[in-house]
PDB file of N, CA and C in Angstrom:
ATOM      1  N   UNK A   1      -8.779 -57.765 -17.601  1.00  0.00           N
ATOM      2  CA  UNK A   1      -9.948 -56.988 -17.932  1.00  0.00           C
ATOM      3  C   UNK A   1     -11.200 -57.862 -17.933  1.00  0.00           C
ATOM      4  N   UNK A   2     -11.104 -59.174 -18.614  1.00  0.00           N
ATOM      5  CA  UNK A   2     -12.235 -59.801 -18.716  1.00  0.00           C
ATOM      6  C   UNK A   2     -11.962 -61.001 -17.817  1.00  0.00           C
ATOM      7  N   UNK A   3     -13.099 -61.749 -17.138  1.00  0.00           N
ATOM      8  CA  UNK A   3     -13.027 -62.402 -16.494  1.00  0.00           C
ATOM      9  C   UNK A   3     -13.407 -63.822 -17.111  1.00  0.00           C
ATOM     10  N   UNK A   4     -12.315 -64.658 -16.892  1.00  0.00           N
ATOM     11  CA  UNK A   4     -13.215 -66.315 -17.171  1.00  0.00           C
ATOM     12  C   UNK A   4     -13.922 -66.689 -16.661  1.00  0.00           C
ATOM     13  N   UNK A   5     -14.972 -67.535 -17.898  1.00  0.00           N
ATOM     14  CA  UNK A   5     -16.200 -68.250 -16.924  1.00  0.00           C
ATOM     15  C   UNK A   5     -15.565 -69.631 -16.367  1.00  0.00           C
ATOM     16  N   UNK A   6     -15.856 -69.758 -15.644  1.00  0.00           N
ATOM     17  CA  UNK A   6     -15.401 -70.849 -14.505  1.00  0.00           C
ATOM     18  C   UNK A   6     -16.515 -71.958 -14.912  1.00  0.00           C
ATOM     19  N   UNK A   7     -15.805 -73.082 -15.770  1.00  0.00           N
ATOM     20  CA  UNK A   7     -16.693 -74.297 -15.950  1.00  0.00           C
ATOM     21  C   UNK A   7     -16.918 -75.000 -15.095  1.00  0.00           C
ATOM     22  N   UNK A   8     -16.652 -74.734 -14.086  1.00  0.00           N
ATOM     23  CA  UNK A   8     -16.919 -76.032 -12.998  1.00  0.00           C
ATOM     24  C   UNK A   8     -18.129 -75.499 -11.885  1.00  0.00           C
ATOM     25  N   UNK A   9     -18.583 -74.115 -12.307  1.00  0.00           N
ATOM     26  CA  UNK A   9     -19.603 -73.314 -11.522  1.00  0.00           C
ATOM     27  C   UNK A   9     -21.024 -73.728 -12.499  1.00  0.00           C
ATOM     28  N   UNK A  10     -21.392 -75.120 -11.864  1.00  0.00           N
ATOM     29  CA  UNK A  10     -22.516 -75.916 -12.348  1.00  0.00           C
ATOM     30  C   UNK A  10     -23.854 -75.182 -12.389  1.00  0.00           C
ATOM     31  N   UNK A  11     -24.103 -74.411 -11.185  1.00  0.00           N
ATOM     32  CA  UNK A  11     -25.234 -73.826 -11.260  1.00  0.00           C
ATOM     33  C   UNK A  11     -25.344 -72.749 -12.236  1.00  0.00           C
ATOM     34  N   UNK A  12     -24.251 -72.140 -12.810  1.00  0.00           N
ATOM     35  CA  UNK A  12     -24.617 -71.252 -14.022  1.00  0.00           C
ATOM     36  C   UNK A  12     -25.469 -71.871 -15.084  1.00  0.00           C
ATOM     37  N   UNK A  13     -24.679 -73.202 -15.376  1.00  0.00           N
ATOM     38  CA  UNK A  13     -24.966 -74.079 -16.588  1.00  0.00           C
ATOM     39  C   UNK A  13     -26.662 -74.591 -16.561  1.00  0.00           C
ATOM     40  N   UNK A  14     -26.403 -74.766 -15.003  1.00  0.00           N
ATOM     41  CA  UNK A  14     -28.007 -75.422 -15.128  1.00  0.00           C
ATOM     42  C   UNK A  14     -29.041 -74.199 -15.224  1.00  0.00           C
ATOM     43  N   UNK A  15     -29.139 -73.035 -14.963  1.00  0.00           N
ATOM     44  CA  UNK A  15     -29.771 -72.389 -14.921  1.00  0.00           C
ATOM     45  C   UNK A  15     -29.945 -71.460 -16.502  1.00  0.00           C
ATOM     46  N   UNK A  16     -28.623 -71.316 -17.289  1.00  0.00           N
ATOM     47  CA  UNK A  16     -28.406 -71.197 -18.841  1.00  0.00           C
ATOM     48  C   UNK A  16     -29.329 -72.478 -19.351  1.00  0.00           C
ATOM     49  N   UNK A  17     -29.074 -73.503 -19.045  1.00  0.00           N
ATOM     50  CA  UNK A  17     -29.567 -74.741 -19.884  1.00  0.00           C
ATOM     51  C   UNK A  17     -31.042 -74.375 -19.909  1.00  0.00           C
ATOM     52  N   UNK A  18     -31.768 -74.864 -18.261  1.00  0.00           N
ATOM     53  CA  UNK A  18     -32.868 -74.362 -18.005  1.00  0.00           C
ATOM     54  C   UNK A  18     -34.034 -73.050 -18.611  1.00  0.00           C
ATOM     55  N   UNK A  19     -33.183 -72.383 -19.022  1.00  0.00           N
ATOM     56  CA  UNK A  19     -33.647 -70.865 -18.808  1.00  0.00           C
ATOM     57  C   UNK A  19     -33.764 -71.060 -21.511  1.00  0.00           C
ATOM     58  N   UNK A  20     -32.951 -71.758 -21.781  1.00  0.00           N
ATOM     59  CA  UNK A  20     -32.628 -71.726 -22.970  1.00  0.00           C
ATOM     60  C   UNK A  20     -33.849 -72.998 -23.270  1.00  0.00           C
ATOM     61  N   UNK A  21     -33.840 -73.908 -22.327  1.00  0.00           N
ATOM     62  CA  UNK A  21     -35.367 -75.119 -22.770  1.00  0.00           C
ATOM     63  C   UNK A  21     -36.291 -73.888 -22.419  1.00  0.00           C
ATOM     64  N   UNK A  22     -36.899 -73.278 -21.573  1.00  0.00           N
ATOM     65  CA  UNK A  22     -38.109 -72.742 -20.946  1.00  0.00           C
ATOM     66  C   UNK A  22     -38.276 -71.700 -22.765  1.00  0.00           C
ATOM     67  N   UNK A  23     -37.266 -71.682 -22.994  1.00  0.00           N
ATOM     68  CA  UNK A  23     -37.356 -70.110 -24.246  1.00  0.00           C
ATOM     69  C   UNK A  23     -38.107 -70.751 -25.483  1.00  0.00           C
ATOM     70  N   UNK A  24     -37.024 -71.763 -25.488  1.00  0.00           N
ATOM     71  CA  UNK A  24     -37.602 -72.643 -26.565  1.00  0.00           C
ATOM     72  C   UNK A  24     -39.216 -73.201 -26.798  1.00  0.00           C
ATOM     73  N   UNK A  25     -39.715 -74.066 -25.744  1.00  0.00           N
ATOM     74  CA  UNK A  25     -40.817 -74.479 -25.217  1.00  0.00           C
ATOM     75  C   UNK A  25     -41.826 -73.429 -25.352  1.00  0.00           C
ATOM     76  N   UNK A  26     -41.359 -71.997 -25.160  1.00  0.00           N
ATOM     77  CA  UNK A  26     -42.625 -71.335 -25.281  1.00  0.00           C
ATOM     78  C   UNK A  26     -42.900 -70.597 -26.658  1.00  0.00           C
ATOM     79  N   UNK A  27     -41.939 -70.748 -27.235  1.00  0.00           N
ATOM     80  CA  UNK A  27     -41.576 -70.444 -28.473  1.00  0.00           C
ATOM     81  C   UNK A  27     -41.940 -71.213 -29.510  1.00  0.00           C
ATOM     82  N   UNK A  28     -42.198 -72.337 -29.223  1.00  0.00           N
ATOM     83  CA  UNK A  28     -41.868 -73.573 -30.468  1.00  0.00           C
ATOM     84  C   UNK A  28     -43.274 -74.111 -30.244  1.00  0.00           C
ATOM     85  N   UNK A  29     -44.216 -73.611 -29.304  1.00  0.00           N
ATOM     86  CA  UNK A  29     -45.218 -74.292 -28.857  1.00  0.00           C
ATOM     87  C   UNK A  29     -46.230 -74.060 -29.958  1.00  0.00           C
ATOM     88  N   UNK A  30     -47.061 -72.849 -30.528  1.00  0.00           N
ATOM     89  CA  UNK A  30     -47.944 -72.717 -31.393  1.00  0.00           C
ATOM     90  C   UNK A  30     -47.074 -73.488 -32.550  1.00  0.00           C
ATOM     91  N   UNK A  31     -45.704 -73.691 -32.772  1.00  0.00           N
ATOM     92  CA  UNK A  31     -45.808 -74.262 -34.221  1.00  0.00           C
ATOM     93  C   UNK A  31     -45.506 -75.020 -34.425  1.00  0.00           C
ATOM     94  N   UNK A  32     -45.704 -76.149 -33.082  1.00  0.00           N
ATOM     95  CA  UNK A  32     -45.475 -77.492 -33.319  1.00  0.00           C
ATOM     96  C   UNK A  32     -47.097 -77.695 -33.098  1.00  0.00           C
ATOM     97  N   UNK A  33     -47.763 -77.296 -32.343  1.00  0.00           N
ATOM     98  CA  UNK A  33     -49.341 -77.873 -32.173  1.00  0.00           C
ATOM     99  C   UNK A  33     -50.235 -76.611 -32.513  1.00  0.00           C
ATOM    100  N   UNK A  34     -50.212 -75.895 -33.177  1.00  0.00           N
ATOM    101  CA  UNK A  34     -50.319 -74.865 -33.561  1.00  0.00           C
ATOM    102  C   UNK A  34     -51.721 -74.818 -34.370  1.00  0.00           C
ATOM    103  N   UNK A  35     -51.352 -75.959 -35.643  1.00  0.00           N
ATOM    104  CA  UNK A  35     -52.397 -76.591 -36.193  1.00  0.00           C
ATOM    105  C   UNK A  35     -53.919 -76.979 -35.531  1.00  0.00           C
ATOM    106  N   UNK A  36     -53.472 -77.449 -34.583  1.00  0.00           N
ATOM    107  CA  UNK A  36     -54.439 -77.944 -34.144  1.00  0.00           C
ATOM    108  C   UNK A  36     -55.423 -77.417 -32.899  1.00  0.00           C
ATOM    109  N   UNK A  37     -54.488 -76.220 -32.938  1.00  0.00           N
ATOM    110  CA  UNK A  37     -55.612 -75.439 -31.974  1.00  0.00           C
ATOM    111  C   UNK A  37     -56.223 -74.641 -32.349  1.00  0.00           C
ATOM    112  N   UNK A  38     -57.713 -74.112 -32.412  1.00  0.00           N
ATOM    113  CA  UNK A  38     -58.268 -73.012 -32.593  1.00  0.00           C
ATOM    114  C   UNK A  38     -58.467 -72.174 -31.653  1.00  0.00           C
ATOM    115  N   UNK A  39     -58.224 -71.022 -32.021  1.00  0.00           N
ATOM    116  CA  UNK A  39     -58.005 -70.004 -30.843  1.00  0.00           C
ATOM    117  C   UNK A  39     -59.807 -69.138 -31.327  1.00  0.00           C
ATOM    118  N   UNK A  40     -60.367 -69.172 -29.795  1.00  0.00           N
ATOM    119  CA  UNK A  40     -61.672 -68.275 -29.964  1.00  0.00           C
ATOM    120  C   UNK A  40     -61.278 -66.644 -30.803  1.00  0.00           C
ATOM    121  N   UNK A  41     -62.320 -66.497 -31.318  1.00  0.00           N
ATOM    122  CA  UNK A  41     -62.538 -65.185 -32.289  1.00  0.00           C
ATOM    123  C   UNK A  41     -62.464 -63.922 -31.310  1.00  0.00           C
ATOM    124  N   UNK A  42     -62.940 -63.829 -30.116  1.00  0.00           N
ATOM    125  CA  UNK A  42     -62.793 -62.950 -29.136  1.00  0.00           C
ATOM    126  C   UNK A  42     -61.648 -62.675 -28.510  1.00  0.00           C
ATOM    127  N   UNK A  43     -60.455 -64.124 -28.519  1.00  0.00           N
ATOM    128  CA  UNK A  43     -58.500 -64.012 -27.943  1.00  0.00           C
ATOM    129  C   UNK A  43     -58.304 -63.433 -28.828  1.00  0.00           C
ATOM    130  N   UNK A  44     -58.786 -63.781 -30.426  1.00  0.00           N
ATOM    131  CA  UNK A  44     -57.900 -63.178 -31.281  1.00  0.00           C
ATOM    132  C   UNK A  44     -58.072 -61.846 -31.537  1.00  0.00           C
ATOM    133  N   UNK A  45     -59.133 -61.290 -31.211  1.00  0.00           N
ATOM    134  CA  UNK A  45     -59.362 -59.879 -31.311  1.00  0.00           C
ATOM    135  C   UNK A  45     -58.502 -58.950 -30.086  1.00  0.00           C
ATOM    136  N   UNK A  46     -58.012 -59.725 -28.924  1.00  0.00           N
ATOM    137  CA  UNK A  46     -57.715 -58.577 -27.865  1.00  0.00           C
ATOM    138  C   UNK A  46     -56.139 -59.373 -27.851  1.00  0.00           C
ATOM    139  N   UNK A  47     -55.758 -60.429 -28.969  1.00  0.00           N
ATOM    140  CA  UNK A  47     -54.690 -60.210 -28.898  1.00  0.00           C
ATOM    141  C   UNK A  47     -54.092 -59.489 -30.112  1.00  0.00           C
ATOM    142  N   UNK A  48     -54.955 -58.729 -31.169  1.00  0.00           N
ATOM    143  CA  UNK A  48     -54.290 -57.389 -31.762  1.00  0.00           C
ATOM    144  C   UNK A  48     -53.649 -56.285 -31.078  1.00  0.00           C
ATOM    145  N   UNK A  49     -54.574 -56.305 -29.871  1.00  0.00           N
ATOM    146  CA  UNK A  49     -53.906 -54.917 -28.722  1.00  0.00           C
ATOM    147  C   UNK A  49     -52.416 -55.470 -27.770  1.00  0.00           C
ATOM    148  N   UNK A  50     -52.552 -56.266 -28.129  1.00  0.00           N
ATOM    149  CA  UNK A  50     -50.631 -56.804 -27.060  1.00  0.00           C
ATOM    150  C   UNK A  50     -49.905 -56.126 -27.786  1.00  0.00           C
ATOM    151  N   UNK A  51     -49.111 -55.663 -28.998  1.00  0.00           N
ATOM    152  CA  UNK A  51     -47.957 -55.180 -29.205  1.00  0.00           C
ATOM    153  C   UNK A  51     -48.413 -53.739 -28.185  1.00  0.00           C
ATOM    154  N   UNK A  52     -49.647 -53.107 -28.926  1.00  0.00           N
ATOM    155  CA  UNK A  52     -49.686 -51.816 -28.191  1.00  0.00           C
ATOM    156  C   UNK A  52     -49.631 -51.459 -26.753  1.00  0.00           C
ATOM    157  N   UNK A  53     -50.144 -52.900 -26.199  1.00  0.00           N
ATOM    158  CA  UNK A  53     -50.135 -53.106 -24.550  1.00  0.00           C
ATOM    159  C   UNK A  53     -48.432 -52.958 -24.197  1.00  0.00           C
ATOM    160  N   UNK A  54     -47.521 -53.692 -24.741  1.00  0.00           N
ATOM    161  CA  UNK A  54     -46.534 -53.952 -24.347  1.00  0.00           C
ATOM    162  C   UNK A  54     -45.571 -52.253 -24.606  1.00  0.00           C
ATOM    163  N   UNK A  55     -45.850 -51.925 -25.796  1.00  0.00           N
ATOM    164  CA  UNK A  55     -45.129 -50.765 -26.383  1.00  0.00           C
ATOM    165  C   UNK A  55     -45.500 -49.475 -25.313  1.00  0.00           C
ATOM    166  N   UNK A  56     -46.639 -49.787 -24.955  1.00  0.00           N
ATOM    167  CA  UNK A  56     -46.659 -48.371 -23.771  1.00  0.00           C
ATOM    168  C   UNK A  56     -46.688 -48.640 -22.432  1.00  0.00           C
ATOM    169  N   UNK A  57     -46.022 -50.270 -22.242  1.00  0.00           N
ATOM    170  CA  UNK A  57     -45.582 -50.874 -20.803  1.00  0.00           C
ATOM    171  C   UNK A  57     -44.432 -50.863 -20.454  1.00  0.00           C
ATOM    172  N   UNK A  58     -43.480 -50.307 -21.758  1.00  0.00           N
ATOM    173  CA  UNK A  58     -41.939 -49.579 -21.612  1.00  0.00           C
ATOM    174  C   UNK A  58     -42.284 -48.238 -22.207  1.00  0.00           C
ATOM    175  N   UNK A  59     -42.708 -47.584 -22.710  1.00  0.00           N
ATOM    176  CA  UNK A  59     -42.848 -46.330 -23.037  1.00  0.00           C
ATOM    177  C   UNK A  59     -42.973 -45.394 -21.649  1.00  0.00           C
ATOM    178  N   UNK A  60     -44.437 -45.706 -21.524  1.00  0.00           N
ATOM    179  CA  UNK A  60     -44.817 -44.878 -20.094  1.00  0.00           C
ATOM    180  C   UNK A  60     -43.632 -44.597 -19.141  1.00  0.00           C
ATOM    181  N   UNK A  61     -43.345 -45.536 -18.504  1.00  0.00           N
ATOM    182  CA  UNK A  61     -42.521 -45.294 -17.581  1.00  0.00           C
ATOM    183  C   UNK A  61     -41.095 -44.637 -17.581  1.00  0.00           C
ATOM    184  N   UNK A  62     -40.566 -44.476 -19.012  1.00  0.00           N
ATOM    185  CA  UNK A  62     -39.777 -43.807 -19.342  1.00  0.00           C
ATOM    186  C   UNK A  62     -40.078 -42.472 -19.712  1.00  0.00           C
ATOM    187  N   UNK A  63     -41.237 -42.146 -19.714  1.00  0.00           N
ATOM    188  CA  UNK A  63     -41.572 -40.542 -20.498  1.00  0.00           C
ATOM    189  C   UNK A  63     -42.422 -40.257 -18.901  1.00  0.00           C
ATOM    190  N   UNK A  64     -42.846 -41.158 -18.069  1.00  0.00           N
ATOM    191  CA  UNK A  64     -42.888 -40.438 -16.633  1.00  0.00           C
ATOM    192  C   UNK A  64     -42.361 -40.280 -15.300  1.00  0.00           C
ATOM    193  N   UNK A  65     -41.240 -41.744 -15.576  1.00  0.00           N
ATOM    194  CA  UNK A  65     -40.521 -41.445 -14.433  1.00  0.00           C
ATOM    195  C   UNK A  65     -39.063 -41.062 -14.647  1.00  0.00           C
ATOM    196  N   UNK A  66     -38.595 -40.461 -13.078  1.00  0.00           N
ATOM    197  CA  UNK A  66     -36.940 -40.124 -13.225  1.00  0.00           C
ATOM    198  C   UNK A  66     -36.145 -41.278 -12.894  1.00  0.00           C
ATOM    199  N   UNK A  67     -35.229 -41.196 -12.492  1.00  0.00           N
ATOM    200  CA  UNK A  67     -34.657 -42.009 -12.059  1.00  0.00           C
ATOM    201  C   UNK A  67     -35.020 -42.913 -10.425  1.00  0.00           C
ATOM    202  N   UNK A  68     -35.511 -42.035  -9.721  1.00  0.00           N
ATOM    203  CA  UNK A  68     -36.797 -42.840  -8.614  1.00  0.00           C
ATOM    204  C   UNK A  68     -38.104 -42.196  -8.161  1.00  0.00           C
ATOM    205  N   UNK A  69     -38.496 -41.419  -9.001  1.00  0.00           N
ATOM    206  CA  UNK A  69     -39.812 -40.796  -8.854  1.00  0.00           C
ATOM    207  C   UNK A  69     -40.260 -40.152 -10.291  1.00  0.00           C
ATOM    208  N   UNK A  70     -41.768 -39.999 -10.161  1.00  0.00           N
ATOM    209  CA  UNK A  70     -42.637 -39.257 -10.907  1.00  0.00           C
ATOM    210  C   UNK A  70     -42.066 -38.072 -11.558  1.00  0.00           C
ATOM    211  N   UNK A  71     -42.028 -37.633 -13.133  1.00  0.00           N
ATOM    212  CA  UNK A  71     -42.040 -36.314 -13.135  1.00  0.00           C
ATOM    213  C   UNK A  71     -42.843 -35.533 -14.058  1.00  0.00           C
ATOM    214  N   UNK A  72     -44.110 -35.564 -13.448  1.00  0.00           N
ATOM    215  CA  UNK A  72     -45.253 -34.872 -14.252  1.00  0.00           C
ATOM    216  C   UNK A  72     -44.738 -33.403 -14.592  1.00  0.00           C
ATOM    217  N   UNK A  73     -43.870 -32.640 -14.236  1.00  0.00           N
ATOM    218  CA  UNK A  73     -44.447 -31.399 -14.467  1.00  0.00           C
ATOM    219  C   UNK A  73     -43.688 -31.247 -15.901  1.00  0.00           C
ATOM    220  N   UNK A  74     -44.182 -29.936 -16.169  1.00  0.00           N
ATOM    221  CA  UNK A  74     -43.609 -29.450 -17.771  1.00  0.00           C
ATOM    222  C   UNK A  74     -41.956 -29.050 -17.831  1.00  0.00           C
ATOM    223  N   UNK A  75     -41.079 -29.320 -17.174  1.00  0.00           N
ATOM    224  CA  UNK A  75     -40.046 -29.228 -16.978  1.00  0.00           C
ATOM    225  C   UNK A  75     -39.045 -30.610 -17.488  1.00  0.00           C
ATOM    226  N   UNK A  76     -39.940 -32.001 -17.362  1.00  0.00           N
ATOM    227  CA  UNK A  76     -39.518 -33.175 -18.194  1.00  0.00           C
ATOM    228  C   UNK A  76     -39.579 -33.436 -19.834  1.00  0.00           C
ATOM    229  N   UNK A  77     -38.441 -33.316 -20.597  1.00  0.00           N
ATOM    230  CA  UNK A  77     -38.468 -33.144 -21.731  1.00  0.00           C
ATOM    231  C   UNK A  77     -38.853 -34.464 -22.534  1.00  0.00           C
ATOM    232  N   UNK A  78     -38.593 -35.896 -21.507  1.00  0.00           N
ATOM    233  CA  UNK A  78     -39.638 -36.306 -22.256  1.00  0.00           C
ATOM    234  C   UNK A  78     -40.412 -36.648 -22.335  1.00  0.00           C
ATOM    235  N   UNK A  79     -41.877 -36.085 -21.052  1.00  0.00           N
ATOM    236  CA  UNK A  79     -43.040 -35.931 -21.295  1.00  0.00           C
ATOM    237  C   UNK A  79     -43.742 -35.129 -22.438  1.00  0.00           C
ATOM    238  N   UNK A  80     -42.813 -33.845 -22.503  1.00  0.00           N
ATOM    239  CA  UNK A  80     -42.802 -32.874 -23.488  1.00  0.00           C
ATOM    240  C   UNK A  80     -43.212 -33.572 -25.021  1.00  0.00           C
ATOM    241  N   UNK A  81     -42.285 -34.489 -25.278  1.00  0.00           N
ATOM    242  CA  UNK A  81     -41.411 -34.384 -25.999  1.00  0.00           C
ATOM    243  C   UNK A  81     -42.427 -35.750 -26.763  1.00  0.00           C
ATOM    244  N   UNK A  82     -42.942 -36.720 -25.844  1.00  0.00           N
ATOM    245  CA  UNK A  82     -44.146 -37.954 -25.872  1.00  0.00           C
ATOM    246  C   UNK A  82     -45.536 -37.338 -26.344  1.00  0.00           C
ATOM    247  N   UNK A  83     -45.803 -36.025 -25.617  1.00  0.00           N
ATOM    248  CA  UNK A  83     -47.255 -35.434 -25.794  1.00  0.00           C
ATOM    249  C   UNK A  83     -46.985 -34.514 -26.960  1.00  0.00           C
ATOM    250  N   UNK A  84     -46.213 -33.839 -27.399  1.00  0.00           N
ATOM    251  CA  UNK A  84     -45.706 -33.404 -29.133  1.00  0.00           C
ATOM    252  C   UNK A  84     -45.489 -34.378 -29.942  1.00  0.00           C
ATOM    253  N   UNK A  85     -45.071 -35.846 -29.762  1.00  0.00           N
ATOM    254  CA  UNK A  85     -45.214 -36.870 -30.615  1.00  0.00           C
ATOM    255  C   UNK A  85     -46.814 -37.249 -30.944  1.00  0.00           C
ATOM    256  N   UNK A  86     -47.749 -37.741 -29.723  1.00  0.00           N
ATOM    257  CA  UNK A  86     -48.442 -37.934 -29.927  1.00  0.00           C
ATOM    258  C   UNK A  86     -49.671 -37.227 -30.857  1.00  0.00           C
ATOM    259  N   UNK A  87     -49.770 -35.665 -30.358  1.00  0.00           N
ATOM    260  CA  UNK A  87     -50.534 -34.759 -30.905  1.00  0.00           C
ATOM    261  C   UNK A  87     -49.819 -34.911 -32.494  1.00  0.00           C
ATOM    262  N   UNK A  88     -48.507 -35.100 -32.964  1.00  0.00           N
ATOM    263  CA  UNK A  88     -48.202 -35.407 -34.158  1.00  0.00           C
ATOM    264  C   UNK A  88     -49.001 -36.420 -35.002  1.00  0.00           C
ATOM    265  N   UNK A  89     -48.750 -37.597 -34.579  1.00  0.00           N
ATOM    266  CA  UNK A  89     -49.301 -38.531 -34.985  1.00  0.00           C
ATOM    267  C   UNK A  89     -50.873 -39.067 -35.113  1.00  0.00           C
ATOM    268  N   UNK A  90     -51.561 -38.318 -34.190  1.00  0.00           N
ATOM    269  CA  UNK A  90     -52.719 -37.998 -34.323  1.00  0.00           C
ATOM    270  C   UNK A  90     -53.574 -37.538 -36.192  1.00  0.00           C
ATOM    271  N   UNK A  91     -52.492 -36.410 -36.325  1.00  0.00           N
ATOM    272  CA  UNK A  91     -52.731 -35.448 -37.406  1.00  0.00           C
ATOM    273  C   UNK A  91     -52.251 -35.906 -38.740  1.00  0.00           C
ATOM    274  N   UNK A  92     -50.990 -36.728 -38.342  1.00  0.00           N
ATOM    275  CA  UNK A  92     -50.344 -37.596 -39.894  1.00  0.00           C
ATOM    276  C   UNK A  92     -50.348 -38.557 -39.590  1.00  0.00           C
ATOM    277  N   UNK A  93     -50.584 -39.518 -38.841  1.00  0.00           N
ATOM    278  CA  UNK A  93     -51.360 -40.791 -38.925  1.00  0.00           C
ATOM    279  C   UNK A  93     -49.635 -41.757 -39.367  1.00  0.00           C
ATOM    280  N   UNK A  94     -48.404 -40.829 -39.376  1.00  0.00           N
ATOM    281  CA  UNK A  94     -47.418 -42.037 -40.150  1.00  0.00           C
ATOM    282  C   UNK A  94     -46.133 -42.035 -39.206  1.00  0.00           C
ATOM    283  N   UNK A  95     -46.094 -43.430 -38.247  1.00  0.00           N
ATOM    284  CA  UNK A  95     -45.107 -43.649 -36.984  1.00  0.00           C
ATOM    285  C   UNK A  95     -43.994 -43.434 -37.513  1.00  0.00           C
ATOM    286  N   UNK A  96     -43.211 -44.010 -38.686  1.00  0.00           N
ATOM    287  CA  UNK A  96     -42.009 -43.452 -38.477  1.00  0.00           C
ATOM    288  C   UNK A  96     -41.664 -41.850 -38.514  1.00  0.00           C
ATOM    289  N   UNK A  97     -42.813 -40.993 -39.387  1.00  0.00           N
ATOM    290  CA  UNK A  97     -42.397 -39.941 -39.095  1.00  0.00           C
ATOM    291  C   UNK A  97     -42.783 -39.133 -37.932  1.00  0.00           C
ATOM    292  N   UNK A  98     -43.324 -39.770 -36.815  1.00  0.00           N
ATOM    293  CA  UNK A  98     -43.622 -39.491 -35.468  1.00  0.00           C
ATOM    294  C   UNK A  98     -42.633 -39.470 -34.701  1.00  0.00           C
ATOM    295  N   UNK A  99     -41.466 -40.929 -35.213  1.00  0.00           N
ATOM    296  CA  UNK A  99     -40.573 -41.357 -34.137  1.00  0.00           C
ATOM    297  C   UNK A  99     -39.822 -40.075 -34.244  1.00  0.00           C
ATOM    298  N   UNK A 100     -39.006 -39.712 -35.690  1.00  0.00           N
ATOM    299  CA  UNK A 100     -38.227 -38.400 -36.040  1.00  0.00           C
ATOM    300  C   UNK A 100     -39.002 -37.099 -35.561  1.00  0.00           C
ATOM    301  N   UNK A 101     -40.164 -37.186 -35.687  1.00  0.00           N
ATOM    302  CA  UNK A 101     -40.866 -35.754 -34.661  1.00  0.00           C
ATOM    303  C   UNK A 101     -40.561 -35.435 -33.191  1.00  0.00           C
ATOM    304  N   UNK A 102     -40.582 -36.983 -32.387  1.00  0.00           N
ATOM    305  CA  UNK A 102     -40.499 -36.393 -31.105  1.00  0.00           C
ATOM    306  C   UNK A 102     -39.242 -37.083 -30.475  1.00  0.00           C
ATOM    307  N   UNK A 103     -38.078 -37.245 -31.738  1.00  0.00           N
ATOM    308  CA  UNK A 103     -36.839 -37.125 -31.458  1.00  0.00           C
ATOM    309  C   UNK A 103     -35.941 -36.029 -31.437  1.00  0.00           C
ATOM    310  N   UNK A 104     -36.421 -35.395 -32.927  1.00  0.00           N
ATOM    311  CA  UNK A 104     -36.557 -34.075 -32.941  1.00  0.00           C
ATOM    312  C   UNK A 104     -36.652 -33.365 -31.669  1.00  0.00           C
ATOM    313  N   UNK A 105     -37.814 -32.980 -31.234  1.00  0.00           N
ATOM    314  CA  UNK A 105     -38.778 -32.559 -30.277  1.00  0.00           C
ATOM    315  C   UNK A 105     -37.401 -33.063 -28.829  1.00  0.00           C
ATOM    316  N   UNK A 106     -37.214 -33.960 -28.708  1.00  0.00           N
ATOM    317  CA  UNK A 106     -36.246 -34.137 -27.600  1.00  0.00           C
ATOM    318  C   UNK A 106     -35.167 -33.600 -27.265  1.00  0.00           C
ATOM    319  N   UNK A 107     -34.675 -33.736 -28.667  1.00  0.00           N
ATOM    320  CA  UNK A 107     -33.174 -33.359 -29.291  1.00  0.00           C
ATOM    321  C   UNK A 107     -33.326 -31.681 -28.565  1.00  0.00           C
ATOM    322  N   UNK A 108     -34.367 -30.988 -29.376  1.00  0.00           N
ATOM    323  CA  UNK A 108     -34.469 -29.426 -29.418  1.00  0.00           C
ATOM    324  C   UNK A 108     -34.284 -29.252 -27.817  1.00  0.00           C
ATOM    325  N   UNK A 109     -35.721 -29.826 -26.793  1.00  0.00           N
ATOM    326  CA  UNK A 109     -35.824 -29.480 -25.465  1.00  0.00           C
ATOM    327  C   UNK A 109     -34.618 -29.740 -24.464  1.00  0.00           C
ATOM    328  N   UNK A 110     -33.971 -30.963 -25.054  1.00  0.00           N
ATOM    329  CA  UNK A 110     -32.752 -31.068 -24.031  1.00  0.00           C
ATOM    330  C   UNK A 110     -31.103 -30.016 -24.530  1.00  0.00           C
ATOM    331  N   UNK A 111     -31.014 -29.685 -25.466  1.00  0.00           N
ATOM    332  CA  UNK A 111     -30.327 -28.751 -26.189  1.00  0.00           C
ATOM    333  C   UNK A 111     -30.818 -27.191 -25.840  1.00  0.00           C
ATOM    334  N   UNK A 112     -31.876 -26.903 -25.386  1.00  0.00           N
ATOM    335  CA  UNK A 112     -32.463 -25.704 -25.070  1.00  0.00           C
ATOM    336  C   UNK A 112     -32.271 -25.922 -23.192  1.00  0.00           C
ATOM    337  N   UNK A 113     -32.296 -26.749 -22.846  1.00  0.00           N
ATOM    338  CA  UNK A 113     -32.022 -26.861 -21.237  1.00  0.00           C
ATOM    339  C   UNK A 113     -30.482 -27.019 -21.167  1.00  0.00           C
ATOM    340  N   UNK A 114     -29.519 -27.742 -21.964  1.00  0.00           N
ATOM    341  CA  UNK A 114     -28.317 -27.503 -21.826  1.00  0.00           C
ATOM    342  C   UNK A 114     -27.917 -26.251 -21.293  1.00  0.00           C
ATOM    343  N   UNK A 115     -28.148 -25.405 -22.608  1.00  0.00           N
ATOM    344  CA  UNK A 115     -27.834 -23.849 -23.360  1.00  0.00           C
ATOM    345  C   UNK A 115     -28.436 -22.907 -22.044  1.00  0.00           C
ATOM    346  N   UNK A 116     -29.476 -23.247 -22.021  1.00  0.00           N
ATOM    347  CA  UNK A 116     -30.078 -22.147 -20.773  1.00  0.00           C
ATOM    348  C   UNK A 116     -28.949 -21.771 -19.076  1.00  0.00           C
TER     349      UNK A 116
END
């Protein structure tokens, strides 16, 4: 069922090794010299918007595409299902009870397309 890793297949190792320094290095970098850098007042302001940059750089593409194309129309439950979250959260202002809204909201539309 499971396959052995083959120790003598060097290029795995070097590329694990490689790939585990590169993680580290970029990781360990602000808090080993961290101190000593000041970051301009203007990075630090547009790097408040990266989680949100990143969070709707996997979001999007899952609430618009299918499996190899676009699916704008109202027939995708979870475009549906993203734009009833959002208009939620708009109004109560509180994400976790957004996430349960337009899980909810998913749950219902794909359970109503089952059934149909």
């Amino acid at each position: 069922m499971f396959e052995a890793i083959e120790l003598g297949n060097i290029d795995v190792w070097a590329v694990i090794v490689v790939l585990a320094l590169a993680t580290a290095a970029t990781r360990s970098t602000f808090w080993l010299v961290g101190h000593h850098i000041t970051i301009p007042k203007r990075v630090n302001e547009m790097l408040r918007f990266a989680p949100a940059c990143a969070l709707a750089a996997i979001i999007a593409p899952d609430l618009l595409m299918d499996s190899t194309q676009m699916q704008l129309d109202l027939l995708n439950p979870k475009l549906l299902s993203g734009i009833a979250a959002t208009i939620f959260y708009l109004i109560r202002r509180n994400m976790l009870h957004t996430i349960v809204f337009g899980m909810l909201v998913f749950t219902g539309l794909r359970l109503l397309h089952v059934f149909q």
